[in-house]
N, C-alpha and C. Protein backbone atom coordinates (compact mmCIF):
# COMPACT_ATOMS: atom_id res chain seq x y z
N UNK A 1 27.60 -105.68 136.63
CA UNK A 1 27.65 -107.01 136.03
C UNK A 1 26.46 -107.83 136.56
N UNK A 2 25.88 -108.72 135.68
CA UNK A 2 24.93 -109.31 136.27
C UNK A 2 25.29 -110.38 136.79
N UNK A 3 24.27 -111.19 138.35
CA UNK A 3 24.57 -112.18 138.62
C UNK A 3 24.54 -113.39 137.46
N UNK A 4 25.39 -113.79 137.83
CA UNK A 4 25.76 -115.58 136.74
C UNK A 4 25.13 -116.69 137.68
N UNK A 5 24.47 -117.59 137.27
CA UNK A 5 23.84 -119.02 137.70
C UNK A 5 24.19 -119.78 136.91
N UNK A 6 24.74 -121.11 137.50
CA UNK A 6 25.10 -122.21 136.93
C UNK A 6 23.45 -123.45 137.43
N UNK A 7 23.16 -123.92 136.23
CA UNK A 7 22.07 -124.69 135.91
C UNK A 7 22.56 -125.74 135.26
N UNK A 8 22.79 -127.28 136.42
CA UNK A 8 23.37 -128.30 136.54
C UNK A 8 22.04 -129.38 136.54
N UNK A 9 22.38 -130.09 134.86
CA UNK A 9 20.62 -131.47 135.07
C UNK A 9 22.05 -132.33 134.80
N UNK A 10 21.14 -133.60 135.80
CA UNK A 10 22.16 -134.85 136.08
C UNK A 10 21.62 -135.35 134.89
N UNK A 11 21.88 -137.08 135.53
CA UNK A 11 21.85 -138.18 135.10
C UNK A 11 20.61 -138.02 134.07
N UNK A 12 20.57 -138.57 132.78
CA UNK A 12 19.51 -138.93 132.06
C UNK A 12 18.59 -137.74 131.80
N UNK A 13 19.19 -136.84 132.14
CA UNK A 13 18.09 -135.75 131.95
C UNK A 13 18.18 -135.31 130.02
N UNK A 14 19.22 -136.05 129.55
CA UNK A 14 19.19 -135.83 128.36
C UNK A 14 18.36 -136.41 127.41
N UNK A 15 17.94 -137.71 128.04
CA UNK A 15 16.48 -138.17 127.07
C UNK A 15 15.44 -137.41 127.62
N UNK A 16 15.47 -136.22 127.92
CA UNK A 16 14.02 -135.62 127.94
C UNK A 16 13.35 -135.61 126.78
N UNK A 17 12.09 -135.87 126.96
CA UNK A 17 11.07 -136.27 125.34
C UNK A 17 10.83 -137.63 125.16
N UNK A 18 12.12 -138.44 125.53
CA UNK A 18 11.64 -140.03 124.78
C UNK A 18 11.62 -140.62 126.51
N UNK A 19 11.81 -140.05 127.23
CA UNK A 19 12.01 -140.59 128.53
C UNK A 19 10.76 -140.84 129.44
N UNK A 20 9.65 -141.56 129.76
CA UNK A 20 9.00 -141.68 130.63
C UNK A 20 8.26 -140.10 130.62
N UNK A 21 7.07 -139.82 129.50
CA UNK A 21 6.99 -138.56 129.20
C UNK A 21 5.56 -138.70 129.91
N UNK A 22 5.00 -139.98 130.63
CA UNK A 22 4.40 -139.08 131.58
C UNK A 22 4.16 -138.79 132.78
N UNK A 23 5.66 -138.95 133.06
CA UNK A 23 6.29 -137.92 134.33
C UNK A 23 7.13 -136.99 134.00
N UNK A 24 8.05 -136.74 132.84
CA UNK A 24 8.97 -135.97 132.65
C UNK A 24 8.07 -134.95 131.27
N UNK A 25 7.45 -135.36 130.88
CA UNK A 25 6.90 -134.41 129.21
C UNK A 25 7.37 -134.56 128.14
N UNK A 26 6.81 -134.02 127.62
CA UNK A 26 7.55 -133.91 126.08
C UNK A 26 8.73 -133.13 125.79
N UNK A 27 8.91 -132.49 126.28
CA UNK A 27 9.67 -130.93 125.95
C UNK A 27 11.27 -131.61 126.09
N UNK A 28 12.20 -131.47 125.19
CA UNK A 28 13.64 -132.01 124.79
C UNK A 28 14.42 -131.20 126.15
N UNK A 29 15.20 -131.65 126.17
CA UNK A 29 16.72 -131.00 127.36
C UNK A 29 16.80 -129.71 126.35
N UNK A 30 16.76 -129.61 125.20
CA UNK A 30 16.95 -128.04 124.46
C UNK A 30 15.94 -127.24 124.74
N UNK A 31 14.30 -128.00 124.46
CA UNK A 31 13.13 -126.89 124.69
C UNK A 31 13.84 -126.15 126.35
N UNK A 32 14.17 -127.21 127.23
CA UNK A 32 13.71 -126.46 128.78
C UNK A 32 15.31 -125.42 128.87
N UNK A 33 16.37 -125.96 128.31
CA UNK A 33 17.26 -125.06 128.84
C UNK A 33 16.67 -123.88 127.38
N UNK A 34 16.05 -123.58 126.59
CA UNK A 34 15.66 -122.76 126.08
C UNK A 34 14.79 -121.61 126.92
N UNK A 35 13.82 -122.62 127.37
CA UNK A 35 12.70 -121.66 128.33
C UNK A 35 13.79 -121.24 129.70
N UNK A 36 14.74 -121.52 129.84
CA UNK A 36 15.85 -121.40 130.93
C UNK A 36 16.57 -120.04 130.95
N UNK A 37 16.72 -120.34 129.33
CA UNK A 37 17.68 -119.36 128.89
C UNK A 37 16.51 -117.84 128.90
N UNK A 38 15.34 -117.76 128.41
CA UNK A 38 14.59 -116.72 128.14
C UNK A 38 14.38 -116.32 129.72
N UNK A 39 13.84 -117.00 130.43
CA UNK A 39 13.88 -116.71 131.89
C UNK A 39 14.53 -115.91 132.25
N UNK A 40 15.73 -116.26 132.09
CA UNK A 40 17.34 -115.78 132.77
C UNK A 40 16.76 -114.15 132.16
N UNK A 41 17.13 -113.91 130.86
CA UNK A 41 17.18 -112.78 129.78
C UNK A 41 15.93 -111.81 130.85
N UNK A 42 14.51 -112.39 130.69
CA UNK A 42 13.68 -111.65 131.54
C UNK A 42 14.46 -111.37 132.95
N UNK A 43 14.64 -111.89 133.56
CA UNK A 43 15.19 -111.10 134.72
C UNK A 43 16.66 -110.90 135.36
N UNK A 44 17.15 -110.36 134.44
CA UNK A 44 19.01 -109.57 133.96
C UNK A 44 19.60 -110.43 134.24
N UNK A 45 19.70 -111.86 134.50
CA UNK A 45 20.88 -112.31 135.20
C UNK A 45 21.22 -113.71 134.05
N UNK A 46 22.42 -113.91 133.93
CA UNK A 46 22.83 -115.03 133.15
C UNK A 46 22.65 -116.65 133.63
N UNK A 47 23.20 -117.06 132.59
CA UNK A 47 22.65 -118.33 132.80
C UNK A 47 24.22 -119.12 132.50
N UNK A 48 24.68 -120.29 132.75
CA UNK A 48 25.44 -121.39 132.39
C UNK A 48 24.87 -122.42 132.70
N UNK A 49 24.69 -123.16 131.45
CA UNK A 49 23.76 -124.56 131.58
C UNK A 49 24.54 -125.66 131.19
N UNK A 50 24.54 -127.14 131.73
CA UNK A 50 25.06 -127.98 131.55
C UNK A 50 24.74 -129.48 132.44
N UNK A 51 24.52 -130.24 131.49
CA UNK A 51 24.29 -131.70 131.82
C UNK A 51 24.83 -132.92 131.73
N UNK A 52 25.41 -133.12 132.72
CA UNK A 52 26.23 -134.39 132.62
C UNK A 52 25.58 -136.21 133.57
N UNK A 53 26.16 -137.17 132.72
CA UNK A 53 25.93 -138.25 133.81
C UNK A 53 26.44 -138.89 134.58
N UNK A 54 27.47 -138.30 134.37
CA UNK A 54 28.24 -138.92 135.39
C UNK A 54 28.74 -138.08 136.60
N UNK A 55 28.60 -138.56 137.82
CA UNK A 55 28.72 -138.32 139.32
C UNK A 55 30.19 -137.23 139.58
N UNK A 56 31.16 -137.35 138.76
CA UNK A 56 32.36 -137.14 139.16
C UNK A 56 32.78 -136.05 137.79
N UNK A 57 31.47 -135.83 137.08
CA UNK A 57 31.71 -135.30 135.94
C UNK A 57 31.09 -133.40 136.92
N UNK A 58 29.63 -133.77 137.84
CA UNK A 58 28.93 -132.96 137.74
C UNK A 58 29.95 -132.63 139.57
N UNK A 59 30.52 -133.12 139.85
CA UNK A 59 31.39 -132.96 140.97
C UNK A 59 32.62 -131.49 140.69
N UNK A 60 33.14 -132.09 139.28
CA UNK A 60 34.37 -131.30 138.68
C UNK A 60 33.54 -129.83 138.48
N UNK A 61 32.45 -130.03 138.23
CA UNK A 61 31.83 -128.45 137.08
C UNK A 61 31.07 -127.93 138.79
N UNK A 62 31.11 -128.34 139.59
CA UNK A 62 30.58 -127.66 140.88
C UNK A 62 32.01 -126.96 141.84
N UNK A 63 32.94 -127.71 141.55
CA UNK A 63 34.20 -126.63 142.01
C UNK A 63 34.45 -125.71 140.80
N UNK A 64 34.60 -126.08 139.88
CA UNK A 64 35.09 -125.03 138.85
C UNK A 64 34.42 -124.08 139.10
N UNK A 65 32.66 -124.34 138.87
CA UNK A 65 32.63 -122.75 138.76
C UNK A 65 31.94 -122.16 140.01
N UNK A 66 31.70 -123.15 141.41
CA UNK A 66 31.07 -122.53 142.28
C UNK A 66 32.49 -122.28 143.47
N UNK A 67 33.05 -122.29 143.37
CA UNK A 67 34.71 -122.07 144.50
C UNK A 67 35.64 -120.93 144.31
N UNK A 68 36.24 -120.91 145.51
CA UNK A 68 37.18 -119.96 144.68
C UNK A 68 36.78 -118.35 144.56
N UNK A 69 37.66 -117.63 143.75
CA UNK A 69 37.13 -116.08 143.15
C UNK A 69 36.03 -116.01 142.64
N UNK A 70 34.85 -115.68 143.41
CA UNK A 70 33.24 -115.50 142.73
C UNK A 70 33.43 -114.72 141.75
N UNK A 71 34.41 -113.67 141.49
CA UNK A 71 34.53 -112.82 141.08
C UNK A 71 34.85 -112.57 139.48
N UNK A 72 35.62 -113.93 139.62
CA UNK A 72 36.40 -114.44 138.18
C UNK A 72 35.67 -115.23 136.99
N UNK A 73 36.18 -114.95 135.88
CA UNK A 73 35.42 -114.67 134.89
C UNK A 73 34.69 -116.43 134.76
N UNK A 74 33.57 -117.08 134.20
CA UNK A 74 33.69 -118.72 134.61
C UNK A 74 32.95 -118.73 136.02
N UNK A 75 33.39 -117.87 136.77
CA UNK A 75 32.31 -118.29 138.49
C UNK A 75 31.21 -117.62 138.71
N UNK A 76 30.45 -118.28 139.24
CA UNK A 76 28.54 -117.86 139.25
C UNK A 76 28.60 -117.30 141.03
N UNK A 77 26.89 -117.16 141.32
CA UNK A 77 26.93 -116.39 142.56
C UNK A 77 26.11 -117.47 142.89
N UNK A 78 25.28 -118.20 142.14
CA UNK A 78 24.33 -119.18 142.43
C UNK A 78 24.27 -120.84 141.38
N UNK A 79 24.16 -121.67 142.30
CA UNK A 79 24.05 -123.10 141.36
C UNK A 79 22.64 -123.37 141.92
N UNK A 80 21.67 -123.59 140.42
CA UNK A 80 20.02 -124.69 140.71
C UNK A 80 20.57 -125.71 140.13
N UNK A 81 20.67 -126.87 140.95
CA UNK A 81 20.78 -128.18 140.34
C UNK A 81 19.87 -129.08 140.21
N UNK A 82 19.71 -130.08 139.63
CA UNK A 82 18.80 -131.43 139.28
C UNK A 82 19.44 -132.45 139.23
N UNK A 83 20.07 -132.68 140.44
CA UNK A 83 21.02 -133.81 140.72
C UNK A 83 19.89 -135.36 140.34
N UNK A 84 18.85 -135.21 139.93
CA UNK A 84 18.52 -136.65 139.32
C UNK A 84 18.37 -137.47 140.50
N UNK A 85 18.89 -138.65 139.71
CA UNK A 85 18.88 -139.68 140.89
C UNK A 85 20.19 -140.07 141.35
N UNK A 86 21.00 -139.41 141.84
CA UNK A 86 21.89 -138.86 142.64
C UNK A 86 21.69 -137.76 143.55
N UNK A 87 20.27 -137.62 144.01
CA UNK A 87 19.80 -137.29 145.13
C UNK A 87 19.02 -137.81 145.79
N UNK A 88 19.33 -139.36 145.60
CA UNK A 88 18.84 -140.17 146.68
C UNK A 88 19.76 -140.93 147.46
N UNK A 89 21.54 -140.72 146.61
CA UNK A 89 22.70 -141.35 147.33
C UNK A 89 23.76 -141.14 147.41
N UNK A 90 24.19 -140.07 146.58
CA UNK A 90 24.89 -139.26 146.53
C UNK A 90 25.84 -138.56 147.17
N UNK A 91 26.18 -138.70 148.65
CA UNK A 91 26.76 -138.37 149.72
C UNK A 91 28.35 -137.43 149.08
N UNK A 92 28.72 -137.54 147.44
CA UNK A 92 29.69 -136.99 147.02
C UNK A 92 29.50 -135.81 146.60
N UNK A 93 28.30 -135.66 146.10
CA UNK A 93 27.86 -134.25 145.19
C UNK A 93 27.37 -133.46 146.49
N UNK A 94 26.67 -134.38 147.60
CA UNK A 94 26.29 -133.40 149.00
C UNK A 94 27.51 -133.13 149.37
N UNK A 95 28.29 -133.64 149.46
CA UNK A 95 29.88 -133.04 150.19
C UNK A 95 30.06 -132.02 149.74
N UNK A 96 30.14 -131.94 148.19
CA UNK A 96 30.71 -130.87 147.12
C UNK A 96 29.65 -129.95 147.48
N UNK A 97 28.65 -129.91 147.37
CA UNK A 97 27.54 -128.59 147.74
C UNK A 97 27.97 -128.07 149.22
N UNK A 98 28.11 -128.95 150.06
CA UNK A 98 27.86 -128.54 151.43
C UNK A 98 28.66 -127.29 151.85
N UNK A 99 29.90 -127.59 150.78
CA UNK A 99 31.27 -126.29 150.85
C UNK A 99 30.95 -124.96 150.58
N UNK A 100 29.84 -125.59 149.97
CA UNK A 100 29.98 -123.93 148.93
C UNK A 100 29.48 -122.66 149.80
N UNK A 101 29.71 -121.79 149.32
CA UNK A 101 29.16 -120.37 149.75
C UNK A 101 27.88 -119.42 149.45
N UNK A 102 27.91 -120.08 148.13
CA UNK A 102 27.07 -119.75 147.10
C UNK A 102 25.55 -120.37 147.42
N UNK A 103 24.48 -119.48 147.53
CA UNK A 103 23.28 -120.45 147.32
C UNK A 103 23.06 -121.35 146.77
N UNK A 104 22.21 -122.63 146.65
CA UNK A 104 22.20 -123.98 145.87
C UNK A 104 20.51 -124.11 146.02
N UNK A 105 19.32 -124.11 144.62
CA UNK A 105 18.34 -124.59 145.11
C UNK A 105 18.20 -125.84 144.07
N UNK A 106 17.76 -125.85 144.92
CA UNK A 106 17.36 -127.83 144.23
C UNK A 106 16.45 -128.16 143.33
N UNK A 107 16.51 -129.18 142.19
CA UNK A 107 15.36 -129.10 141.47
C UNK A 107 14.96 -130.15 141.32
N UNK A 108 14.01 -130.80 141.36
CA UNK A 108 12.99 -132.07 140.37
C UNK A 108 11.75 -131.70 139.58
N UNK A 109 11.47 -132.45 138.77
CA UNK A 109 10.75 -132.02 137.53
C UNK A 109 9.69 -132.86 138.16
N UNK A 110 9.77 -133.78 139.12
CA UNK A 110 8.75 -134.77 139.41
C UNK A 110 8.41 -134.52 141.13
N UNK A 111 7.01 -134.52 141.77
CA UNK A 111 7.05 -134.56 143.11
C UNK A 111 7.92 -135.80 143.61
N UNK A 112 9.01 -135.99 144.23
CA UNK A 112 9.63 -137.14 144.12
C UNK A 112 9.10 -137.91 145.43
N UNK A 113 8.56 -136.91 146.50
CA UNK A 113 7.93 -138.05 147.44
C UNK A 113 6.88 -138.47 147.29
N UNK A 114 5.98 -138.08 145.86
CA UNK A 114 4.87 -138.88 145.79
C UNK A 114 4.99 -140.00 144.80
N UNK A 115 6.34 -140.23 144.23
CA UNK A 115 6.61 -140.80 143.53
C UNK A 115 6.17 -142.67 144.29
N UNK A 116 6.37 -143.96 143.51
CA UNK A 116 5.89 -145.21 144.29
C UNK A 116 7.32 -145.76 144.94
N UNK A 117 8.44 -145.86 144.07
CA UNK A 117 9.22 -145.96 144.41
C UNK A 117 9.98 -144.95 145.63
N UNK A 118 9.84 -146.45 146.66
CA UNK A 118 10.11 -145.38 148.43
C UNK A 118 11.79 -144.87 148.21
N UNK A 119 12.53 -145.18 147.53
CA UNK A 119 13.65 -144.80 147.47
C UNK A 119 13.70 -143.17 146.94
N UNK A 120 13.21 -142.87 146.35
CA UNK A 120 12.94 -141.53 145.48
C UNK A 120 12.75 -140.41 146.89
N UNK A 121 12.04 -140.84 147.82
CA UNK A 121 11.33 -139.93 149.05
C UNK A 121 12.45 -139.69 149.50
N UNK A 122 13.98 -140.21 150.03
CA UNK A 122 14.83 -139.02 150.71
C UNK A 122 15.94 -138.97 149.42
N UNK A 123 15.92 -137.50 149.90
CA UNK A 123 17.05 -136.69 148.94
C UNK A 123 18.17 -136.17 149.90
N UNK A 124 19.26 -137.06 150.23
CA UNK A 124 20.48 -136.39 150.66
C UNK A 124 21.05 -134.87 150.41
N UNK A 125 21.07 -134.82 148.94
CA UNK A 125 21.56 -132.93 148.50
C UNK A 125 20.76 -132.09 148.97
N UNK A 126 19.30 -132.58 149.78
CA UNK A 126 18.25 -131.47 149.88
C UNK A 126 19.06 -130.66 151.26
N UNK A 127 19.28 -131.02 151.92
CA UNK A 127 19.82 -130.72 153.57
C UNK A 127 20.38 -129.86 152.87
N UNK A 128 21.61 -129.34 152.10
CA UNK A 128 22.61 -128.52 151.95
C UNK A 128 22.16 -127.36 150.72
N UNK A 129 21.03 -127.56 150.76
CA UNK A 129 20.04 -126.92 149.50
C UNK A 129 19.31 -125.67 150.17
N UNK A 130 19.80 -124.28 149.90
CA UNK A 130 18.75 -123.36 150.51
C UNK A 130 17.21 -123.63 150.09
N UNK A 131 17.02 -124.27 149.29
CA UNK A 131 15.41 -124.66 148.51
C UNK A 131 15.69 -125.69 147.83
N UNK A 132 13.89 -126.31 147.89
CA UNK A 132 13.73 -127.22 147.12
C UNK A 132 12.95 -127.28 146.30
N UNK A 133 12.43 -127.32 145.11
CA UNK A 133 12.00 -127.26 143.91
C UNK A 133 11.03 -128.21 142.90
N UNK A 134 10.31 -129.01 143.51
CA UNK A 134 9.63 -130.22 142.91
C UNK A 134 8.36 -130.17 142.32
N UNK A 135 7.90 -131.07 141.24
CA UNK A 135 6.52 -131.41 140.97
C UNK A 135 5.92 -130.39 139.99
N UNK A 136 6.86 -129.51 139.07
CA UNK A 136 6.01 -128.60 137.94
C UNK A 136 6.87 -128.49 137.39
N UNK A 137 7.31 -129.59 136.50
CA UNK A 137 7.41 -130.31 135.28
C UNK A 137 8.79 -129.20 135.41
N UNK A 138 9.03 -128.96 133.82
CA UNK A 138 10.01 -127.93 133.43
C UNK A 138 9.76 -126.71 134.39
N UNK A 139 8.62 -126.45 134.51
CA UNK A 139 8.81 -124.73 135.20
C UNK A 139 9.39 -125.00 136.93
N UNK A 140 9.86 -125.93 136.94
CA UNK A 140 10.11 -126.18 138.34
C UNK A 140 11.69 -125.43 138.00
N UNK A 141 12.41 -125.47 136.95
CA UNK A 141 13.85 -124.43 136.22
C UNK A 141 13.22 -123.20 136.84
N UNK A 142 12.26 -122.78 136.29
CA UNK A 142 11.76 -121.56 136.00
C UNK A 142 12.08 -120.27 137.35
N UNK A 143 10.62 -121.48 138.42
CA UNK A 143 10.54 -121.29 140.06
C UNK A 143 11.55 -120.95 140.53
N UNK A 144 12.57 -122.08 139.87
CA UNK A 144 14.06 -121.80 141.18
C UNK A 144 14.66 -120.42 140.24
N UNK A 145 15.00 -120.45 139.31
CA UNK A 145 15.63 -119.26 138.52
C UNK A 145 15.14 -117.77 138.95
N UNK A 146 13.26 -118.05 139.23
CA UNK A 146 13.14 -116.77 139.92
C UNK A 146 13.22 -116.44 141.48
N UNK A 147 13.23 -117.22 142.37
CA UNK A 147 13.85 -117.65 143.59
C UNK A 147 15.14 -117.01 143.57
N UNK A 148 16.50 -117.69 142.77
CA UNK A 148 17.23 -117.81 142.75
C UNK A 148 18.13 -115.75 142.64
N UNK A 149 16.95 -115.22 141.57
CA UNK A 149 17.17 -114.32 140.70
C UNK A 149 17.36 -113.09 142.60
N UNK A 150 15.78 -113.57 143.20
CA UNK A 150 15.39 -113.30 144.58
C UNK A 150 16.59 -113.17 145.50
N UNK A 151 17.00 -114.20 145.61
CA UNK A 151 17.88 -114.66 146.82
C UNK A 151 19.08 -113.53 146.47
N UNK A 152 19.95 -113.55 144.98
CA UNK A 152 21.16 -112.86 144.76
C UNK A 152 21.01 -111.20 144.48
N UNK A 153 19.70 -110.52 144.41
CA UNK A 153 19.25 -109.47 144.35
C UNK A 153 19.08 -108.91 146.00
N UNK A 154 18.79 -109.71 146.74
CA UNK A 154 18.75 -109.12 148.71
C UNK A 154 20.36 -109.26 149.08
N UNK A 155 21.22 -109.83 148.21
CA UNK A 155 22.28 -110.01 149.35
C UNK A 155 23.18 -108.92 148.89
């Protein structure tokens, strides 16, 4: 069976395209979980993708499918998330990661400490994050997916 990854974009990641495109791009929340999905296909392992905005939404879909029987049908071996900007305060979604068992690498589409806004520079979820993932746009999915592909292939 192949490893399963759950691929979690927070807050606002759904106006990708009309959103501040020149830091985020052009490319829609469909183009990148597209290039997500082909990724995955290139190197055997599945994908579950999903984006929510709300805090307590992306809380629920991190026990469901990262807890529990890895084994069972619904549970992954690995979560890349893009906790957004709920990885600058987030202390709920770090709780929820911190449990897990499962690798967790982290993602931003933007270098966030070179960002102007000083709030952006610490990321709470990063601590509980085997990796972190920033500053190349969409392929920053890509990086961690093959990382990720890395990490569940040695263990």
């Amino acid at each position: 069976m192949a490893n399963r990854i759950l691929v979690l974009h927070g807050p606002n990641m759904n106006l990708l395209g009309d959103r501040d495109t020149v830091l985020y791009g052009f490319e829609t929340i469909e183009e990148v979980n597209s290039s997500i999905s082909a990724a995955a296909a290139d190197l055997g392992v599945e994908t579950m993708i999903e984006q929510r905005n709300s805090e307590g939404e992306l809380i629920d879909l991190i026990h469901h499918h990262c807890t529990g029987d890895l084994s069972s049908p619904g549970k992954v071996q690995g979560l890349i998330i893009n906790p957004a900007a709920y990885s600058h305060y987030s202390y709920a979604i770090r709780d929820a990661l911190e449990v897990l068992t499962i690798p967790v690498v982290e993602v931003h589409m933007t270098n966030v400490v070179s960002r102007k806004d000083n709030f952006r520079h610490n990321l709470v979820t990063a601590s509980v994050s085997k990796a972190v993932i920033s500053g190349f746009g969409a392929d920053s999915y890509i990086l961690a997916l093959s990382g990720m592909s890395k990490l569940l292939s040695s263990t």
